[in-house]
Protein backbone atom coordinates (compact mmCIF):
# COMPACT_ATOMS: atom_id res chain seq x y z
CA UNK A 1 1.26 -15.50 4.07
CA UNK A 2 3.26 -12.52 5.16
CA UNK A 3 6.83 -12.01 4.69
CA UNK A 4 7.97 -12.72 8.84
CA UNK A 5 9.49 -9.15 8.62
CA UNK A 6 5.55 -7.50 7.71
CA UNK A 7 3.52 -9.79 10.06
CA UNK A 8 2.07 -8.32 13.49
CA UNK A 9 4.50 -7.90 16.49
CA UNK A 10 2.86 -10.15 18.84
CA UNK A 11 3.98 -8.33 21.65
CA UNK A 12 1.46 -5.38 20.34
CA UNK A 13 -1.83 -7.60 19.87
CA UNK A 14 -3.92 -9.84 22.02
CA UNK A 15 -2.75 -13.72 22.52
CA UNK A 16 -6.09 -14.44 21.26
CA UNK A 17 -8.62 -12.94 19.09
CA UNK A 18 -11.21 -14.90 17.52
CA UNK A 19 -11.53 -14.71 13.70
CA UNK A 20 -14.68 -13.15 13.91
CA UNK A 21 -13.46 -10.25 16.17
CA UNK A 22 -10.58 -9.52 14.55
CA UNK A 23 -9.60 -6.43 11.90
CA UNK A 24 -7.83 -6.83 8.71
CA UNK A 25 -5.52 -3.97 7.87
CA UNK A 26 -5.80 -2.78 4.12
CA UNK A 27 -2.65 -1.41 2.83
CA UNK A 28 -3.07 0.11 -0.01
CA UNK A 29 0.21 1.78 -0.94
CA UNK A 30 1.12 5.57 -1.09
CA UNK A 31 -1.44 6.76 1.98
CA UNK A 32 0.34 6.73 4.91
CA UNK A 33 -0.65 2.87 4.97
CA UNK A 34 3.22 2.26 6.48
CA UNK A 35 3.16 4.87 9.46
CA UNK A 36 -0.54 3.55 10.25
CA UNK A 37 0.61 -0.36 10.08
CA UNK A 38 3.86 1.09 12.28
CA UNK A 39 1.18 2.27 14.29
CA UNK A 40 -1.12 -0.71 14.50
CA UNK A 41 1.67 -2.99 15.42
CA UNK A 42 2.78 -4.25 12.19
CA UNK A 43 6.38 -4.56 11.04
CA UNK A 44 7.01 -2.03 8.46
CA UNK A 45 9.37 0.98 7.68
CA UNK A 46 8.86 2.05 10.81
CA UNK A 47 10.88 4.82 10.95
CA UNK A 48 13.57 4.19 8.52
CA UNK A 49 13.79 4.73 4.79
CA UNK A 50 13.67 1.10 3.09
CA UNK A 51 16.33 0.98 0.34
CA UNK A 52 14.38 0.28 -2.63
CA UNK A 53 14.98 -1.26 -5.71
CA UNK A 54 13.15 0.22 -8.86
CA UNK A 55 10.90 2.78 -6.76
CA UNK A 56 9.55 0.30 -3.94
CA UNK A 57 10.84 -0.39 -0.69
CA UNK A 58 12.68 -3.24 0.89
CA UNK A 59 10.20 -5.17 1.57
CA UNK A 60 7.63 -4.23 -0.72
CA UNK A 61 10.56 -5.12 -3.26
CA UNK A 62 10.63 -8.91 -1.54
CA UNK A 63 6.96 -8.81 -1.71
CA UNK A 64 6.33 -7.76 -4.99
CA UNK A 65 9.47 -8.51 -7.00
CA UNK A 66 11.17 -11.31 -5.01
CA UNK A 67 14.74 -9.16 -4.88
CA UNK A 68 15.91 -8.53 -1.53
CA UNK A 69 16.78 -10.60 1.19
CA UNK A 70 14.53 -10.12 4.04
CA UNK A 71 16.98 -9.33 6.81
CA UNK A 72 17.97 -5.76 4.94
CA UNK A 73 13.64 -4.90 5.74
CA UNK A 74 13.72 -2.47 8.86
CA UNK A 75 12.19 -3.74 12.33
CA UNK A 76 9.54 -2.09 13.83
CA UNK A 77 9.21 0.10 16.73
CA UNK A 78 9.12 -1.83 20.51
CA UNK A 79 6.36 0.91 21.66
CA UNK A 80 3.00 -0.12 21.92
CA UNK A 81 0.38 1.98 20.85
CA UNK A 82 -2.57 2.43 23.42
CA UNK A 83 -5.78 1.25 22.23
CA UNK A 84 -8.05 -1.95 20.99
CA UNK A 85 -7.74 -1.08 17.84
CA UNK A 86 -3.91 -2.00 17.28
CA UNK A 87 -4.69 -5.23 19.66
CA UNK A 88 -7.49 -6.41 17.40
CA UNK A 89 -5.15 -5.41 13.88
CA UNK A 90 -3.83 -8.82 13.89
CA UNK A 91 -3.68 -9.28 10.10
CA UNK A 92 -3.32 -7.60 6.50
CA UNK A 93 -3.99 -7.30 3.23
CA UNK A 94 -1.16 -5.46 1.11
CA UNK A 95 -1.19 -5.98 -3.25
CA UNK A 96 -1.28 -9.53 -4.27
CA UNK A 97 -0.54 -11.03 -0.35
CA UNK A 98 -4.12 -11.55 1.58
CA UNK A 99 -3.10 -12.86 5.07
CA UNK A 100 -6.78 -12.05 6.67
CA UNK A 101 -9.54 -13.92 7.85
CA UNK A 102 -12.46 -13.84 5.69
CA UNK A 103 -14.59 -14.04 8.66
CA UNK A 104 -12.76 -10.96 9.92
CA UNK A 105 -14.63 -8.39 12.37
CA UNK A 106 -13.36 -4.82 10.14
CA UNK A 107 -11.31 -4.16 6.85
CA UNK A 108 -9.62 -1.14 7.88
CA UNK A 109 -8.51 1.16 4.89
CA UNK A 110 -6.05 3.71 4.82
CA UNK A 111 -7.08 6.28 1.92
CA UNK A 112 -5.71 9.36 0.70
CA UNK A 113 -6.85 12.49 -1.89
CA UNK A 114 -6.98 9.76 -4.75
CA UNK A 115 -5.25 12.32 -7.29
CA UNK A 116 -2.72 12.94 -4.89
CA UNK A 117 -2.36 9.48 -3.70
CA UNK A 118 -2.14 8.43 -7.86
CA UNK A 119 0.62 11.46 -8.27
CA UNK A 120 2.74 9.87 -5.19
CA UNK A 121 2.58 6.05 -6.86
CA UNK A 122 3.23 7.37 -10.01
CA UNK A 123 6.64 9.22 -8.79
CA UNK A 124 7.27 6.09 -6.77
CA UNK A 125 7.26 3.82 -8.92
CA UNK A 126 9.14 5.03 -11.11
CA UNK A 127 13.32 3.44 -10.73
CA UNK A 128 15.07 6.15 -9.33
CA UNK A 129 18.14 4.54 -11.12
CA UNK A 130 17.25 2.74 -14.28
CA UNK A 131 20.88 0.34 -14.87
CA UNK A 132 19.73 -0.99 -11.51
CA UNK A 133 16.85 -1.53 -11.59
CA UNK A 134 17.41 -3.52 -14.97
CA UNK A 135 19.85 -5.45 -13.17
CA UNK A 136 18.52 -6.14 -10.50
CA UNK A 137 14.70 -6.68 -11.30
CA UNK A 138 14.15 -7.01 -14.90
CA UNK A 139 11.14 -7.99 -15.23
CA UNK A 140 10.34 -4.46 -13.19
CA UNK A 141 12.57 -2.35 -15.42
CA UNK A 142 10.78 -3.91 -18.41
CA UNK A 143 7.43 -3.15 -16.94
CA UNK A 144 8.13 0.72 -15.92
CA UNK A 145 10.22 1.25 -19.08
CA UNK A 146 7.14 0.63 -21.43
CA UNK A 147 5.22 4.15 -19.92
CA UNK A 148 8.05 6.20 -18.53
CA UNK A 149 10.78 5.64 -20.98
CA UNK A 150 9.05 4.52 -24.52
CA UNK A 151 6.54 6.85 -23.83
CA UNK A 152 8.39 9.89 -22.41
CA UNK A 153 5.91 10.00 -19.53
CA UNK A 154 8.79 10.80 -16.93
CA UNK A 155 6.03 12.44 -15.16
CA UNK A 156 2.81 12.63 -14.46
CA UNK A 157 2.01 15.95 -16.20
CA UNK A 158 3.95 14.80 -19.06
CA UNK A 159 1.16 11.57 -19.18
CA UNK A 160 -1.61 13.84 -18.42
CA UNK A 161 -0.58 16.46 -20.93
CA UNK A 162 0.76 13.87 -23.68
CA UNK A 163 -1.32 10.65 -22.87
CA UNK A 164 -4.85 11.72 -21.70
CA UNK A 165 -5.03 14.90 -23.10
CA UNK A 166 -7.14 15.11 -26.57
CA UNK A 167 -4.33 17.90 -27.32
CA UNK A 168 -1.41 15.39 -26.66
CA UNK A 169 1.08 14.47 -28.58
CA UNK A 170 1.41 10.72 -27.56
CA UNK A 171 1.11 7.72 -30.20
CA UNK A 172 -2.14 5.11 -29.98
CA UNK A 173 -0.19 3.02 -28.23
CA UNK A 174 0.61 5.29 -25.29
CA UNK A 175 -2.61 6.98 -24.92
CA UNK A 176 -3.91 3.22 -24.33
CA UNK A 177 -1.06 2.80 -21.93
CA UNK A 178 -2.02 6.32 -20.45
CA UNK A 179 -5.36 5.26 -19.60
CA UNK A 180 -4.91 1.76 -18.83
CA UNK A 181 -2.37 2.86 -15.75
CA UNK A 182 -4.66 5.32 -14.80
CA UNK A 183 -7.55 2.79 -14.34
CA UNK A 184 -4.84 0.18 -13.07
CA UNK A 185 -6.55 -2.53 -15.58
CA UNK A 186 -2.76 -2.75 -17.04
CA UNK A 187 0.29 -2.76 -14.81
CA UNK A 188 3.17 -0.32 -15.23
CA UNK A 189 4.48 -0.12 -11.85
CA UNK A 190 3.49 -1.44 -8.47
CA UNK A 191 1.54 1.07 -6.37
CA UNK A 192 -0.24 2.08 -9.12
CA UNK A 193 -1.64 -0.50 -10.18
CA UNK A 194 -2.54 -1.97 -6.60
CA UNK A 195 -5.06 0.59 -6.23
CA UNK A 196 -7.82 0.81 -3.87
CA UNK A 197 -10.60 -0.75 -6.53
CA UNK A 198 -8.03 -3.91 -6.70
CA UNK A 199 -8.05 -4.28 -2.75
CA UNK A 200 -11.61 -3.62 -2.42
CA UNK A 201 -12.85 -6.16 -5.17
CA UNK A 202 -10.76 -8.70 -3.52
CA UNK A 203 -12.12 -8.84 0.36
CA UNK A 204 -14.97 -10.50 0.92
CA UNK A 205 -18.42 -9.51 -0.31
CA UNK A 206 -20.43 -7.63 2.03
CA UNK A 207 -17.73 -7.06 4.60
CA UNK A 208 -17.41 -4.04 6.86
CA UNK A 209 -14.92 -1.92 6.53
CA UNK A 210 -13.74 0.89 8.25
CA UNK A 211 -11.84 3.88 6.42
CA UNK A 212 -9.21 5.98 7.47
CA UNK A 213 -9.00 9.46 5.84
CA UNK A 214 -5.17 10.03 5.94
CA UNK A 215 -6.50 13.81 5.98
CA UNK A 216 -8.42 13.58 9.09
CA UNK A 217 -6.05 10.55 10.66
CA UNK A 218 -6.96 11.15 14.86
CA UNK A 219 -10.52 11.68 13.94
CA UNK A 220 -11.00 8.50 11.91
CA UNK A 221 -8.51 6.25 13.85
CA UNK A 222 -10.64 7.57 16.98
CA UNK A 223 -13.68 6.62 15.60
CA UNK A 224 -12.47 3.00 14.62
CA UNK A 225 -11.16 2.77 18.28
CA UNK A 226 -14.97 3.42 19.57
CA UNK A 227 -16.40 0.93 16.73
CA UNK A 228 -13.87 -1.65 18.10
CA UNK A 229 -13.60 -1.02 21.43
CA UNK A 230 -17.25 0.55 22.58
CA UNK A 231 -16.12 2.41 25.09
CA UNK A 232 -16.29 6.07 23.70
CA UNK A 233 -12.97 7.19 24.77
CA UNK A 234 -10.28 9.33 22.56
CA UNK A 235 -6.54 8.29 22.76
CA UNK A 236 -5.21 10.77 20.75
């Protein structure tokens, strides 16, 4: 389950929705997935910057890496957001931590531009101070050191222009390592690699899902309120 400091406020949700009526938020990381699950109900950043630990958040860093007590992960907001939609949000799905029903109603997705989404995990992932990071997650530092450091992909133009590029530079080695991160079939960092093909092949076959375009947020979430609520009307 959850981390207690990521589950649903309670006092934002229904007492009681049934399984089969209720929506599963998808998280995938780096597309506005936080500010949405703020929005839903869910307790996130919501509205403060986590102090990560090797490029993730507080409690992305619990929930990932197991390195930070959960009392330093920042409460959510007490306002409510108007709408079914947030009431019937009663669960999520965020990397390797499925807390849904699999007879859920929706899987709501938040998705972004995927190269700039991919661009914003890259830089994110990478430890913004690399002694800490090895001290205090090594397994992390070890992971992110193998494409940013032995590499030399600091950024993502560098792995574009060294790694993928049939002009680069880059030894076997790191043109595999390139590719693989790209694809996420190798992991090199966190929000990379939990990409939107890993959440998607892991919810249940045939499920519906509803997608928000973090592009065209009020339109989509607007939508989803009318598929959840069936009343037709706009609150935003």
């Amino acid at each position: 389950p959850l981390p207690s400091y990521m589950k649903k406020d309670y006092e934002k949700h229904l007492s009681i929705v049934p399984e089969e009526e209720s929506v599963c938020f998808v998280h995938v990381g780096k597309t506005a997935g936080s500010s949405v699950g703020c929005a839903l109900g869910f307790r996130l950043h919501c509205g403060t910057d986590g102090d990560g630990v090797g490029g993730i958040a507080v409690e992305e860093d619990v929930l990932l890496n197991g390195g930070t007590n959960e009392t330093d992960a920042a409460e959510s907001s007490r306002t409510a957001t108007p709408g079914l939609l947030p009431q019937y949000s009663t669960h999520m799905f965020h990397a390797q931590i499925y807390d849904c029903f699999d007879r859920s109603a929706y899987y709501l997705f938040v998705v972004r531009n995927p190269l700039h989404r991919l661009i914003s995990a890259y830089n994110y992932d990478k430890p913004r101070d690399w002694e800490r990071s090895k001290n205090k997650n090594p397994r992390y530092y070890e992971m992110t050191k193998a494409l940013y450091v032995e590499c030399g992909f600091d950024t993502m133009e560098d792995l574009a222009s060294n790694g993928l590029s049939p002009d680069g530079n880059s030894s076997e080695v790191c043109r595999e390592r390139a590719v693989s991160s790209i694809l996420g079939t190798d992991r090199f960092g966190n929000h990379i690699y939990y990409n939107y093909q890993f959440h998607l092949e892991a919810v249940p076959k045939g499920a519906t899902i509803l997608v928000l375009r973090t592009e065209h947020l009020a339109e989509d979430w607007n939508a989803a309120e009318k598929v959840v609520s069936g009343d037709g009307v706009e609150r935003i």
